[in-house]
N, C-alpha and C. Protein backbone atom coordinates (compact mmCIF):
# COMPACT_ATOMS: atom_id res chain seq x y z
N UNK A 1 0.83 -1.17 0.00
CA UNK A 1 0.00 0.00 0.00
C UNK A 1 0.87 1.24 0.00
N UNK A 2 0.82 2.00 -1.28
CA UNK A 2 1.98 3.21 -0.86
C UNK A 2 0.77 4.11 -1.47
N UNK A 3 1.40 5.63 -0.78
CA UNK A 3 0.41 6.37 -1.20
C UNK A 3 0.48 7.23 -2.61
N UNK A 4 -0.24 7.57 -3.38
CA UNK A 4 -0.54 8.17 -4.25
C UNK A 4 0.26 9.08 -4.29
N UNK A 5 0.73 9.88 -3.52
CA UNK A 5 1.81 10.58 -4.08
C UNK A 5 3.56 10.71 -4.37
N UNK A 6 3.67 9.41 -3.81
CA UNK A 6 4.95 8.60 -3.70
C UNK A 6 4.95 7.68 -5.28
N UNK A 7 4.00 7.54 -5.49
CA UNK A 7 4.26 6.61 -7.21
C UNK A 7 4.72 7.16 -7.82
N UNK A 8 6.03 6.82 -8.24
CA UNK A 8 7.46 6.95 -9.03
C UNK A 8 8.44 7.48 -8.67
N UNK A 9 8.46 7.63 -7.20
CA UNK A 9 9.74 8.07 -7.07
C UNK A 9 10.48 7.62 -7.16
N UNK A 10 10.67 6.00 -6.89
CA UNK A 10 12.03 5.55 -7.19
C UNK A 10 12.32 5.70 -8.59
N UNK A 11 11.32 5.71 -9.85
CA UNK A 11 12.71 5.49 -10.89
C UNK A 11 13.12 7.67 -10.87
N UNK A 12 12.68 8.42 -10.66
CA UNK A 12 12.81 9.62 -10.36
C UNK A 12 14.26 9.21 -9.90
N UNK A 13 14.16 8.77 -8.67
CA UNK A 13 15.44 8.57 -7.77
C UNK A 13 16.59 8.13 -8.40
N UNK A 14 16.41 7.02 -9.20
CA UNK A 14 17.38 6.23 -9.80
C UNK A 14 17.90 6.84 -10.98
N UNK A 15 16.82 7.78 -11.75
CA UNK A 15 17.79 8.81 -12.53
C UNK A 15 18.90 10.01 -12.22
N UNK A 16 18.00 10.32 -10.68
CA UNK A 16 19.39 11.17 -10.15
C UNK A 16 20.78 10.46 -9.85
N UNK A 17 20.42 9.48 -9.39
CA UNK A 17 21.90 8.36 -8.86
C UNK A 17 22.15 8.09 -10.40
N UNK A 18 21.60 8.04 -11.37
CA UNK A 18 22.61 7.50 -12.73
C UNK A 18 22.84 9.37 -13.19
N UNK A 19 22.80 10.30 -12.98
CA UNK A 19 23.13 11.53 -13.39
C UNK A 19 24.06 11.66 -12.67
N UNK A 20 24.27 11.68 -11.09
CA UNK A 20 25.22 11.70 -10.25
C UNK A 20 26.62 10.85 -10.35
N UNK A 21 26.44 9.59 -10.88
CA UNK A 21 27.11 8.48 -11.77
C UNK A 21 28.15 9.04 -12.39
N UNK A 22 27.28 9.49 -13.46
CA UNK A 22 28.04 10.03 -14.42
C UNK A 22 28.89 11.46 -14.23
N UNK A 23 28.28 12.14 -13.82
CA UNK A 23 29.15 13.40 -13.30
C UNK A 23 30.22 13.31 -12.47
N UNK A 24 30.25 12.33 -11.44
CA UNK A 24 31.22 11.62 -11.22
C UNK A 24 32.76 11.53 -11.92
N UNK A 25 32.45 10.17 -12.73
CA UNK A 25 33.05 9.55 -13.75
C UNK A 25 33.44 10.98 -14.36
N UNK A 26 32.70 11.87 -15.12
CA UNK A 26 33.24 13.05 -15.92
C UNK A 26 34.52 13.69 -15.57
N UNK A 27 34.07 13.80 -14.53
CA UNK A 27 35.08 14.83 -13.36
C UNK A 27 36.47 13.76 -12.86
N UNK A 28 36.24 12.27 -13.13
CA UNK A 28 37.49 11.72 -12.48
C UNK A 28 38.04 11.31 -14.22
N UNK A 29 37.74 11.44 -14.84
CA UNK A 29 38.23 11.17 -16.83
C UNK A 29 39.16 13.00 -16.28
N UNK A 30 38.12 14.15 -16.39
CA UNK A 30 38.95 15.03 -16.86
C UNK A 30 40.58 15.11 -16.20
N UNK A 31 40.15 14.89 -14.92
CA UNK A 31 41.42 14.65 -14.19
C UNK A 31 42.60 13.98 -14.18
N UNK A 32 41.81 12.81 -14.72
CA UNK A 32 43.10 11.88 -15.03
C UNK A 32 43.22 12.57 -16.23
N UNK A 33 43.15 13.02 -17.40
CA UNK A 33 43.17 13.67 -18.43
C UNK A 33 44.48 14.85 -18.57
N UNK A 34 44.06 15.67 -17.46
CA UNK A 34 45.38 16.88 -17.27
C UNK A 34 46.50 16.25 -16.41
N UNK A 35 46.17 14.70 -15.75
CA UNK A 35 47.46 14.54 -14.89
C UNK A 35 47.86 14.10 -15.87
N UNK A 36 47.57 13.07 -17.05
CA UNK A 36 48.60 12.59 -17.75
C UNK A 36 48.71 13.44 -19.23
N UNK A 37 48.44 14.37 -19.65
CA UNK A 37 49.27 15.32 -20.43
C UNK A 37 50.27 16.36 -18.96
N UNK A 38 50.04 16.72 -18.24
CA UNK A 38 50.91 17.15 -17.71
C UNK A 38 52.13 16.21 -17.19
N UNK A 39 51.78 15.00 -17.30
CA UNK A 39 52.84 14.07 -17.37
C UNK A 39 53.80 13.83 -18.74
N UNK A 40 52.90 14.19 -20.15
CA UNK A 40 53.14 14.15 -20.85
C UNK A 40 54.53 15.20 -21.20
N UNK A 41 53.85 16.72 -20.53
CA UNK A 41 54.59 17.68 -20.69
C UNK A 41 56.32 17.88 -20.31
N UNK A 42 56.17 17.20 -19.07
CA UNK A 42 57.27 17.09 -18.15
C UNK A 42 58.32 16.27 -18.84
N UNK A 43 57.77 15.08 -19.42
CA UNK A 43 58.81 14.36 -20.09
C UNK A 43 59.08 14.76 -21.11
N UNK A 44 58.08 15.78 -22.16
CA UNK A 44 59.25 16.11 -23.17
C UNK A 44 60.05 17.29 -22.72
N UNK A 45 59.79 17.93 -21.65
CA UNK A 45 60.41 19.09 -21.55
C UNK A 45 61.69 18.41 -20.69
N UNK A 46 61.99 17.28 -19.96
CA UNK A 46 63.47 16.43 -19.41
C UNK A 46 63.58 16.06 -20.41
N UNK A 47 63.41 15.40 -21.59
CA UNK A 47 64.23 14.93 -22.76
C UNK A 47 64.63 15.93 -23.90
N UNK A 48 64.06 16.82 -24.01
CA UNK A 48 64.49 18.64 -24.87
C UNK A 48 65.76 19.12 -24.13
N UNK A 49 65.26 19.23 -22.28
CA UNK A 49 66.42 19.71 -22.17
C UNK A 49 67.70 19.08 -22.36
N UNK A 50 68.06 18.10 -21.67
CA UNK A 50 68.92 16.45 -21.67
C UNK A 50 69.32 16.94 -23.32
N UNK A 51 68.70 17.10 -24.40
CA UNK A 51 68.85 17.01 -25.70
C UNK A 51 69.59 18.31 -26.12
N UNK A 52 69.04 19.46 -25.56
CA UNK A 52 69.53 21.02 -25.63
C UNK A 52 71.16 21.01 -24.98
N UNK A 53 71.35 20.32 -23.70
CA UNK A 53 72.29 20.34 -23.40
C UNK A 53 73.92 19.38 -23.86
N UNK A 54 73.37 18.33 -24.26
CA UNK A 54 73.88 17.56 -25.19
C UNK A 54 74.32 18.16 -26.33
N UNK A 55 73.83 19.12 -27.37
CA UNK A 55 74.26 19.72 -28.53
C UNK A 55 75.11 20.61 -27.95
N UNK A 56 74.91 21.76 -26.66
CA UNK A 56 75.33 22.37 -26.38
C UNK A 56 76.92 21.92 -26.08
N UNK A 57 76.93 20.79 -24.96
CA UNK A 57 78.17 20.45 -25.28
C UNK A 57 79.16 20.33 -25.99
N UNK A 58 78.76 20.03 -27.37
CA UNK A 58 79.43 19.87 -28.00
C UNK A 58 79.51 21.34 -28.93
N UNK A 59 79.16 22.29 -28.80
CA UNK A 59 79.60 23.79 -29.12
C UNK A 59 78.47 24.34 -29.76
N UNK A 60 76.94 23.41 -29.96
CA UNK A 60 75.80 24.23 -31.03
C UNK A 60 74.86 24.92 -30.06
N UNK A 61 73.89 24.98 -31.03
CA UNK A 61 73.08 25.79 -30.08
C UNK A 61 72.15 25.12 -29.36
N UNK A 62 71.85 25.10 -28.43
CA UNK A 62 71.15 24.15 -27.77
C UNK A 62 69.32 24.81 -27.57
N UNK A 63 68.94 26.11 -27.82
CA UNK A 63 68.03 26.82 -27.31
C UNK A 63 67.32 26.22 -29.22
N UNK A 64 68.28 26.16 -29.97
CA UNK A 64 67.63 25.93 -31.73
C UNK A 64 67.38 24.70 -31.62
N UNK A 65 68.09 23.47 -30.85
CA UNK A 65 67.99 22.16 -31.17
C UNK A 65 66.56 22.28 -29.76
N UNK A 66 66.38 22.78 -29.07
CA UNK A 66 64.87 22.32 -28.20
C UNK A 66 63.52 22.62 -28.88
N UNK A 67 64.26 24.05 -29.74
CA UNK A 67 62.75 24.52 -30.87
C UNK A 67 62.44 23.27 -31.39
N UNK A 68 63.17 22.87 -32.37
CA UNK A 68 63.05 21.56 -33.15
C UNK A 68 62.27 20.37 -32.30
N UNK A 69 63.03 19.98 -31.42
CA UNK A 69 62.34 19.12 -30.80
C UNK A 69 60.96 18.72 -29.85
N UNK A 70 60.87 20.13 -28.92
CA UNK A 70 59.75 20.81 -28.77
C UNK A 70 58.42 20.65 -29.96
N UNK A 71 58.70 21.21 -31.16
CA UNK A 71 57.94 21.10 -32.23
C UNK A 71 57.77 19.60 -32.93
N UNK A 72 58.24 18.69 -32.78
CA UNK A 72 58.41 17.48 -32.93
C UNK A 72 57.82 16.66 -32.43
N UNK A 73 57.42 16.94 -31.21
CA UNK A 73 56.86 16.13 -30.22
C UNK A 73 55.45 16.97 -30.18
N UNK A 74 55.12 17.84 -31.23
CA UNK A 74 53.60 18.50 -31.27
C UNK A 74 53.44 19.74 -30.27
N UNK A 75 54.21 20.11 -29.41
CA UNK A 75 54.52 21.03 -28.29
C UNK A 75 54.74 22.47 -28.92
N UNK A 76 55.13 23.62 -28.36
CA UNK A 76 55.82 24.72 -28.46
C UNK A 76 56.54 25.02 -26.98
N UNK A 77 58.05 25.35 -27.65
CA UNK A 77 58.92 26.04 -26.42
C UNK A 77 58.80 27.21 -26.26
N UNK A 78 58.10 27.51 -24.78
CA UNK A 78 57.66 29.17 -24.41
C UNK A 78 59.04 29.64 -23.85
N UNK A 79 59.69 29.14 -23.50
CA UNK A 79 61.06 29.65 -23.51
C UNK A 79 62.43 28.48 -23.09
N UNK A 80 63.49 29.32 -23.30
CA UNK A 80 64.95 28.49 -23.27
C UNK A 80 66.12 29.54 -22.47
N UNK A 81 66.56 29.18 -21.47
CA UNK A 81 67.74 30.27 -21.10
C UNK A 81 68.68 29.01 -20.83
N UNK A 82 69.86 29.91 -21.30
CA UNK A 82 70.92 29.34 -20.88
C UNK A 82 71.91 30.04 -20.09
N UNK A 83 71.64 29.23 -18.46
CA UNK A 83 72.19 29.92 -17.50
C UNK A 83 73.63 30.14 -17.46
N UNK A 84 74.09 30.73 -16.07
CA UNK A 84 75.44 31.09 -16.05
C UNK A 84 76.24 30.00 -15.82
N UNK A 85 76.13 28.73 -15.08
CA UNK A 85 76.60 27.50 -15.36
C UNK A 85 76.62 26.39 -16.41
N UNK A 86 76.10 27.01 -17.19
CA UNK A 86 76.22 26.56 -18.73
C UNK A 86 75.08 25.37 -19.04
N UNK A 87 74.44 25.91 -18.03
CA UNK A 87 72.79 24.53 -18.15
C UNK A 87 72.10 25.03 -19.17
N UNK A 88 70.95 24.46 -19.77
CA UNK A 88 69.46 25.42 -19.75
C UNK A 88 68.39 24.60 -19.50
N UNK A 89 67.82 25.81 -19.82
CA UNK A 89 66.07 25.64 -18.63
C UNK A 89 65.33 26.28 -19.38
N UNK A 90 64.35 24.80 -19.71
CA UNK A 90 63.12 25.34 -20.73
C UNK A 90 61.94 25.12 -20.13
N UNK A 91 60.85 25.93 -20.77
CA UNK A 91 59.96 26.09 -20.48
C UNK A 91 58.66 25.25 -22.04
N UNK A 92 58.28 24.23 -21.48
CA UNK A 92 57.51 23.58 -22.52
C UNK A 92 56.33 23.50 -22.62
N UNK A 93 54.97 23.84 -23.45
CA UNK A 93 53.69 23.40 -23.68
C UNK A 93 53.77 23.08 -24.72
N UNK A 94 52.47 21.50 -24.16
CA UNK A 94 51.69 20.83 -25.01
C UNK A 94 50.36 21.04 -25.07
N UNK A 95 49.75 21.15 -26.18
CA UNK A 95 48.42 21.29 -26.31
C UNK A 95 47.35 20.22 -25.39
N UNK A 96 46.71 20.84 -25.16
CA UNK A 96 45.77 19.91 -23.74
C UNK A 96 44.91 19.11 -24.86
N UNK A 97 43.98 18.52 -24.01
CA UNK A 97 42.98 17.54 -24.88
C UNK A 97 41.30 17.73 -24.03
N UNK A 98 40.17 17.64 -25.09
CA UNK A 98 39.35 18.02 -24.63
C UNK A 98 38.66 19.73 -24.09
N UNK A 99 39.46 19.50 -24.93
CA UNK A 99 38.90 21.20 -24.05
C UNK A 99 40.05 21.94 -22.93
N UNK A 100 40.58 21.46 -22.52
CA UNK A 100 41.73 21.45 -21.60
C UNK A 100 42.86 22.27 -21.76
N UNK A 101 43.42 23.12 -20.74
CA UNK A 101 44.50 24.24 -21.59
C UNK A 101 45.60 23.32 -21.53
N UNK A 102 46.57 24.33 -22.20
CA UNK A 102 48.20 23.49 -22.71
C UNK A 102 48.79 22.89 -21.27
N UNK A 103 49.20 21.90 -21.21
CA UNK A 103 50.17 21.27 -19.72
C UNK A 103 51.29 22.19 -20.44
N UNK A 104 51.81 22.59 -19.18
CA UNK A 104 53.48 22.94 -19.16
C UNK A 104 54.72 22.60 -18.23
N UNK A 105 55.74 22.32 -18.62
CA UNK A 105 56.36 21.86 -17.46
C UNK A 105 57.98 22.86 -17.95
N UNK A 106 58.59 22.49 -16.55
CA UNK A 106 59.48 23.13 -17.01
C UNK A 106 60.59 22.18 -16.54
N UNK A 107 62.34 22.31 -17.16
CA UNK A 107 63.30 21.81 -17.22
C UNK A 107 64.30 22.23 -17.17
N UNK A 108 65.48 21.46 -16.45
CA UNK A 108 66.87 22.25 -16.36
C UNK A 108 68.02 21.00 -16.62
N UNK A 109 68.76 21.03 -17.39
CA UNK A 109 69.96 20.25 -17.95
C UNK A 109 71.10 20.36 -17.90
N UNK A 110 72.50 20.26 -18.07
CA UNK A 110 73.50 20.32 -18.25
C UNK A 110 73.88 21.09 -16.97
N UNK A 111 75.30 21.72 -17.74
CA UNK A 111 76.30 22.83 -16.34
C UNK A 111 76.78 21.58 -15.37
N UNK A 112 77.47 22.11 -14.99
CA UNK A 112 77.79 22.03 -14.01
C UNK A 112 77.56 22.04 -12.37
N UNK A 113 76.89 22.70 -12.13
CA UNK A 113 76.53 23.64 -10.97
C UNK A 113 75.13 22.79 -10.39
N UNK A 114 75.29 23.16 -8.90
CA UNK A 114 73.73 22.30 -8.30
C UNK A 114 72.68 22.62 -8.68
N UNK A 115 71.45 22.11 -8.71
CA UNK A 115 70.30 22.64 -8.79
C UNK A 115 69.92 23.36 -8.01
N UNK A 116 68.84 24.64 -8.10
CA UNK A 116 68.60 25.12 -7.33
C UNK A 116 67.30 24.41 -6.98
């Protein structure tokens, strides 16, 4: 015996719990989404630099060889310095996904000298 004004709430109910579901799920996709392009980012911006500093060693330019590679890997280098210990340190974005802005990470290679 239920009363007349209670008929249908449950599937009522059960559409909010499958809306809630899903919004959920949305929100744990986007997330994992920016952790792994920002994972993405990080590693090309340690293998650009590692790569920048490597040419550099050997007397080229190392800030021209990260453009290249940067661009290679679908990215743009927002910047390259090459410090006073003869490192450099770039600054890398990759285009996000979904809607999502660019991951960026940043990197420091070569020299000599400790990290700060």
């Amino acid at each position: 015996m239920t009363d007349e004004g209670e008929r249908g709430s449950a599937g009522v109910l059960a559409v909010w719990a499958a809306v809630l579901v899903v919004c959920v799920m949305s929100a744990a996709l986007t997330l994992g989404s920016a952790v792994v392009a920002r994972h993405r980012a990080a590693r090309t911006a340690d293998l650009t630099a590692l790569a920048a500093a490597g040419v550099m060693a050997h007397g080229g330019d190392g800030c021209a060889a990260a453009l290249r590679l940067t661009a290679a890997a679908g990215g743009s280098l927002l910047g390259c310095e090459v410090l006073p210990d003869g490192s450099v340190q770039l600054l890398v974005a990759l285009p996000g996904s979904r809607g999502m802005p660019p991951a960026r990470a940043r990197a420091r290679a070569g020299g000599g000298g400790a990290a700060p």
